[in-house]
Protein backbone atom coordinates (compact mmCIF):
# COMPACT_ATOMS: atom_id res chain seq x y z
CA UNK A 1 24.02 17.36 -6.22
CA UNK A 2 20.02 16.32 -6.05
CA UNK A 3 18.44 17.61 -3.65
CA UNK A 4 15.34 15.98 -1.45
CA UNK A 5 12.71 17.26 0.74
CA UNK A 6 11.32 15.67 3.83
CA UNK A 7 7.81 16.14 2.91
CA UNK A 8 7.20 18.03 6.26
CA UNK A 9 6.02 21.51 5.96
CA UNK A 10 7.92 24.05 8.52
CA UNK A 11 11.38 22.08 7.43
CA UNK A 12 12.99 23.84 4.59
CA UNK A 13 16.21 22.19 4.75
CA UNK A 14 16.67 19.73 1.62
CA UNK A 15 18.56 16.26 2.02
CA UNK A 16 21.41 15.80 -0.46
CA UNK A 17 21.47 12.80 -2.55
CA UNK A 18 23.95 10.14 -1.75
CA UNK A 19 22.25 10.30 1.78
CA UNK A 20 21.65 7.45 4.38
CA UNK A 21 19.14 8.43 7.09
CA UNK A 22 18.64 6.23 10.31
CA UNK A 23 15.25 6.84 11.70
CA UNK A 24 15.60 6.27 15.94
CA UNK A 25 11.89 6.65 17.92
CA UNK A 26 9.65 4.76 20.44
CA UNK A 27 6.53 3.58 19.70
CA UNK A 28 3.46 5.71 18.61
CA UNK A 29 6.00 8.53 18.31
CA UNK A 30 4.97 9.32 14.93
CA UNK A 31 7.81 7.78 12.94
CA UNK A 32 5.41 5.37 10.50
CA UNK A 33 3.81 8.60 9.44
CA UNK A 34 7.55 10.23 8.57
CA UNK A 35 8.32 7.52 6.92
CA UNK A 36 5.20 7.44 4.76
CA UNK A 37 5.19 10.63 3.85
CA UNK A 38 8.59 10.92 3.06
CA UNK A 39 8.06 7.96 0.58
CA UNK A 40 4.74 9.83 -0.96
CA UNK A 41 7.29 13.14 -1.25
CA UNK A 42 8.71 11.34 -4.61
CA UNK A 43 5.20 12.32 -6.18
CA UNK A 44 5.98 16.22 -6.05
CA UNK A 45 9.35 15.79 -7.11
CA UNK A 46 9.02 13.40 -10.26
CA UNK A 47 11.34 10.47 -8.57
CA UNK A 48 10.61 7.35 -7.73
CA UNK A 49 10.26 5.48 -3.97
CA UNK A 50 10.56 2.04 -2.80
CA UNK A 51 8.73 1.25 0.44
CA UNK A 52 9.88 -2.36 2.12
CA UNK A 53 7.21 -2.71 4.65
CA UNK A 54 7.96 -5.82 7.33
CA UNK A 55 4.93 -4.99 9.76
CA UNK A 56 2.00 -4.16 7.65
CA UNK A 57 0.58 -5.57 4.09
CA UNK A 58 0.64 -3.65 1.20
CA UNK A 59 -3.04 -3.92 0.52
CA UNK A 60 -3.23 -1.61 4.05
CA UNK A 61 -0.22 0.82 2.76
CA UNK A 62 -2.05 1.37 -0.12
CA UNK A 63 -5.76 2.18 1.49
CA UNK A 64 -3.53 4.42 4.01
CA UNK A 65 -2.79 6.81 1.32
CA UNK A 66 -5.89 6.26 -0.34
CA UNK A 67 -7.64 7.52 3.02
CA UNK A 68 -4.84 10.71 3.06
CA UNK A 69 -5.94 10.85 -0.41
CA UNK A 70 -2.61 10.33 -1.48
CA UNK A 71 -3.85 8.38 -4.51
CA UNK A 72 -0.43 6.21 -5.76
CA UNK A 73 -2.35 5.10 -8.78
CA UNK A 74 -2.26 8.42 -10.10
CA UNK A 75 1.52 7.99 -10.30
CA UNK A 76 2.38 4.29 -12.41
CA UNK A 77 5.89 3.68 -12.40
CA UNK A 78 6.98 6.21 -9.93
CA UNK A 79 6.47 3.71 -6.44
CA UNK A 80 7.13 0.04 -5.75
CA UNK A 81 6.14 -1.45 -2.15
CA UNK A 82 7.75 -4.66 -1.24
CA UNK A 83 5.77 -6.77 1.26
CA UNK A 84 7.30 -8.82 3.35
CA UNK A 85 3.85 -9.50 5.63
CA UNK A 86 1.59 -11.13 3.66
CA UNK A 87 3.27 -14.35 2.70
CA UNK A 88 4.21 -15.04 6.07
CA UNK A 89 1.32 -15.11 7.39
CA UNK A 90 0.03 -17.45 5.13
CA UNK A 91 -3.64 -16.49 4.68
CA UNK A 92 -3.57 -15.73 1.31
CA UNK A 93 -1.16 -16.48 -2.48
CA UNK A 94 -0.73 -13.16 -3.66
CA UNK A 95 1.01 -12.91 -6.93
CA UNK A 96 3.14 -10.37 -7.43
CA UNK A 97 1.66 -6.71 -9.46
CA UNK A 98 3.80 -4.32 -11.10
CA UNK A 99 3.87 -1.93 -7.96
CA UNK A 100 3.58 -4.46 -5.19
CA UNK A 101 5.93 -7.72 -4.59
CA UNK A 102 6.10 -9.97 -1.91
CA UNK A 103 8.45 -11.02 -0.13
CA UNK A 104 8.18 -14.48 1.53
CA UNK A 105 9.19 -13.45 4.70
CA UNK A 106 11.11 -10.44 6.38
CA UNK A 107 13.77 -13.13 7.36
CA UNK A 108 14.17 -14.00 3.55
CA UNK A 109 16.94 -10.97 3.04
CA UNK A 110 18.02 -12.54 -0.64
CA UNK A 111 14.22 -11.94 -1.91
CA UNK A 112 14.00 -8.80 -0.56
CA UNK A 113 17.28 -7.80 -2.14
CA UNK A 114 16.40 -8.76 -5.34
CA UNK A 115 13.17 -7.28 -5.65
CA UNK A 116 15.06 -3.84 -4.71
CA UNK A 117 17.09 -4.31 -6.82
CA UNK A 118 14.41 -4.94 -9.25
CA UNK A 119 12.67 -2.09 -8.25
CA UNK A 120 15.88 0.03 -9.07
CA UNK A 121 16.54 -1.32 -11.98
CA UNK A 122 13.04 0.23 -13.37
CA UNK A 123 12.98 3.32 -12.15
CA UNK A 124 16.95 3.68 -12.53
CA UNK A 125 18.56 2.16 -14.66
CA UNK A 126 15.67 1.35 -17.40
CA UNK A 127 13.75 4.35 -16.32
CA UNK A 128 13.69 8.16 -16.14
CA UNK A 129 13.69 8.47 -12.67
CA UNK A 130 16.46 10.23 -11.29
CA UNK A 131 15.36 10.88 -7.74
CA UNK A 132 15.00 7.41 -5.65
CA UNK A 133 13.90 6.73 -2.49
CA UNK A 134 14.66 3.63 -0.23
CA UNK A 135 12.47 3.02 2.56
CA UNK A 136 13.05 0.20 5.19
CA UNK A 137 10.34 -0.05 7.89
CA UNK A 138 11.39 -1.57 9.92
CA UNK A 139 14.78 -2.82 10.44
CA UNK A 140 14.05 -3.53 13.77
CA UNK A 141 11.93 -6.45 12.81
CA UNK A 142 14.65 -7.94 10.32
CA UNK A 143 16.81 -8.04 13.47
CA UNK A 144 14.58 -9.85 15.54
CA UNK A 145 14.55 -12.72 12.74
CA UNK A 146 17.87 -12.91 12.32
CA UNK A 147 21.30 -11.08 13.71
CA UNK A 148 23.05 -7.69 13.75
CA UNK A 149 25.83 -9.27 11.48
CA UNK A 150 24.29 -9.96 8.63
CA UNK A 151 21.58 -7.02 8.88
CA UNK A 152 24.45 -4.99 8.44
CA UNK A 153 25.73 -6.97 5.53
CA UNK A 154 22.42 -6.51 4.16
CA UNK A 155 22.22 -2.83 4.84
CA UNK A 156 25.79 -2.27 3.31
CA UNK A 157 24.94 -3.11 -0.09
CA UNK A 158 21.89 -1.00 -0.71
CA UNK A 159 23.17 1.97 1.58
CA UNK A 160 26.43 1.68 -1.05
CA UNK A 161 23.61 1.69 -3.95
CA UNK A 162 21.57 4.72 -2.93
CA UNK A 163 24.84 6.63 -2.85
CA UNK A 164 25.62 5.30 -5.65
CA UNK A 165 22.72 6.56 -7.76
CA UNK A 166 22.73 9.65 -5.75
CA UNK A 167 19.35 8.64 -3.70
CA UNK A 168 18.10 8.47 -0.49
CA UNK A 169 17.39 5.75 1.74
CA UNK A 170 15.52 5.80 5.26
CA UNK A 171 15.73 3.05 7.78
CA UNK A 172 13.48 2.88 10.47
CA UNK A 173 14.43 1.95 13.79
CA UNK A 174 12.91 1.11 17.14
CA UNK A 175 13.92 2.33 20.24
CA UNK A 176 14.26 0.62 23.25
CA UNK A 177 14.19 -2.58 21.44
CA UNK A 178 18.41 -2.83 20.66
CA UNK A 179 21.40 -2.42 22.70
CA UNK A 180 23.11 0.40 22.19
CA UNK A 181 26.16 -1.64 20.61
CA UNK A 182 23.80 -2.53 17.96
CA UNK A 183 22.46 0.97 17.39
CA UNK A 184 26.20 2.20 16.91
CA UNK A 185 26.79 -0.37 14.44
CA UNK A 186 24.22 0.19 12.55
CA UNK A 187 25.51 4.21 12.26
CA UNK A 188 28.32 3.16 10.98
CA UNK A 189 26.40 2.90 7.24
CA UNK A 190 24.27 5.86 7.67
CA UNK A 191 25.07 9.91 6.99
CA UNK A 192 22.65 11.15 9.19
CA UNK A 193 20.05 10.26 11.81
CA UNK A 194 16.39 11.21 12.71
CA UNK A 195 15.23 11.12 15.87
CA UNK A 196 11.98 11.47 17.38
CA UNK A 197 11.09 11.43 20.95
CA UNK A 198 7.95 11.80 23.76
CA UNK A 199 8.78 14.22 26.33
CA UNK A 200 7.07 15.82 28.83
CA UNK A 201 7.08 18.88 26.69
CA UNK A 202 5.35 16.73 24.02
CA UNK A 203 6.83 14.99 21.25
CA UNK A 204 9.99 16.40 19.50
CA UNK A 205 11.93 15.68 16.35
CA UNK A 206 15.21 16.58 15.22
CA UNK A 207 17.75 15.71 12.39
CA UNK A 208 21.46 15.76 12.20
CA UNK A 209 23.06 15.84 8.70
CA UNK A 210 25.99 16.64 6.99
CA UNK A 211 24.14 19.29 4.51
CA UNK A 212 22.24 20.78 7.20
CA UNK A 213 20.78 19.81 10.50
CA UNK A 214 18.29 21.34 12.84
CA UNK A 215 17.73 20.59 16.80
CA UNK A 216 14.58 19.96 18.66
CA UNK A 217 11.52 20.96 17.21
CA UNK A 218 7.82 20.51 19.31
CA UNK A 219 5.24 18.34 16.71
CA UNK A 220 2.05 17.02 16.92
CA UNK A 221 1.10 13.85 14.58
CA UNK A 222 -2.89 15.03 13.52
CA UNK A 223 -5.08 12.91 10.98
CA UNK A 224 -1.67 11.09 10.45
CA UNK A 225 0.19 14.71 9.56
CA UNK A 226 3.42 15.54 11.09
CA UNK A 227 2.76 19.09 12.45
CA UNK A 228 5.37 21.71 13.37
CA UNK A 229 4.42 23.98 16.31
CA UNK A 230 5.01 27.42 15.77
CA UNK A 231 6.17 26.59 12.37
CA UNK A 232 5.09 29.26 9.48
């Protein structure tokens, strides 16, 4: 079985392949930062990642890991963002690159399907990769567009892919925004879950999987690092 790591330092656990992770936090809990990292992670391991964004552009992705210098020029044919911000806001044509596409709209679930599926296709099928990554952030804005029925149609088919391939896929979800009836439903597709929270103890993280699993841990998002405490 493949074997994936979260990109966090202190967490030596590895995810297996065929694995579908729900990511469950508040706001400003850190979980953009988890989810970007864990997409850059593909660099160290020789795999590939695919990054639908449905809040922010991919011009600002890309100058966020610039910044981190986490440079993902330096790595051609290894990631593929999918924007699904830019068109819709209509300031600008953007045509698509080799790395980048763009989606019309984060409502337009067809388009976004088939530029995964694009994206898989390369790195997969036609490629060398054999470590992908599927990143959705966030689901909870594809909801608000549209309806828990056919989010979960949507989610069905790629969550079947990634464990098809042997990959891993990370959705990102908000809390507080869905009832709890849609939260369950969505479980129903994933293997795991991710949660992050802000106590009064400061904010925690912990993950529950089927190849390993590990409770409440204190961490501190710094320079847009996810930092263990007491972690060696």
């Amino acid at each position: 079985m493949k074997r994936y790591d979260f990109g966090i330092d202190g967490i030596e656990g590895k995810i297996g392949g065929g694995t579908n992770i729900l990511l469950i936090g508040p706001p400003l809990s850190g979980k953009d930062v988890l989810a970007k990292r864990f997409f850059y992670q593909a660099a160290k391991e020789d795999g590939a990642s695919i990054y639908v964004s449905t809040t922010d552009s991919a011009k600002n992705l890309i100058e966020w890991f610039e910044k981190k210098d986490l440079d993902l020029s330096e790595n051609p044919g290894s990631f593929g963002i999918i924007d699904c911000v830019t068109k819709s806001q209509d300031l600008e044509k953007p045509e698509d690159e080799s790395c980048v596409k763009y989606a019309s709209s984060p409502v337009d679930l067809t388009d976004i399907g088939v530029k995964i599926s694009n994206f898989l296709k390369e790195f997969y099928m036609e490629g060398d990769k054999e470590k992908v990554r599927l990143i959705v952030d966030t689901v909870s804005v594809m909801i608000m567009y549209s309806n828990v029925k056919t989010i979960f149609r949507f989610l069905h088919t790629f969550s079947g892919r990634m464990k098809s391939i042997d990959g891993v896929g990370l959705y990102v979800l908000e809390e507080g925004s869905h009832e709890e009836k849609t939260i369950k439903t969505l479980k129903q597709l994933m293997d795991a879950s991710l949660r992050t929270e802000d106590t009064e103890n400061g904010k925690q993280i912990k993950y529950d999987g089927k190849q390993f699993k590990f409770d409440w841990k204190n961490y501190q998002v710094e320079d847009d690092n996810i930092i263990l405490e007491n972690s060696d």
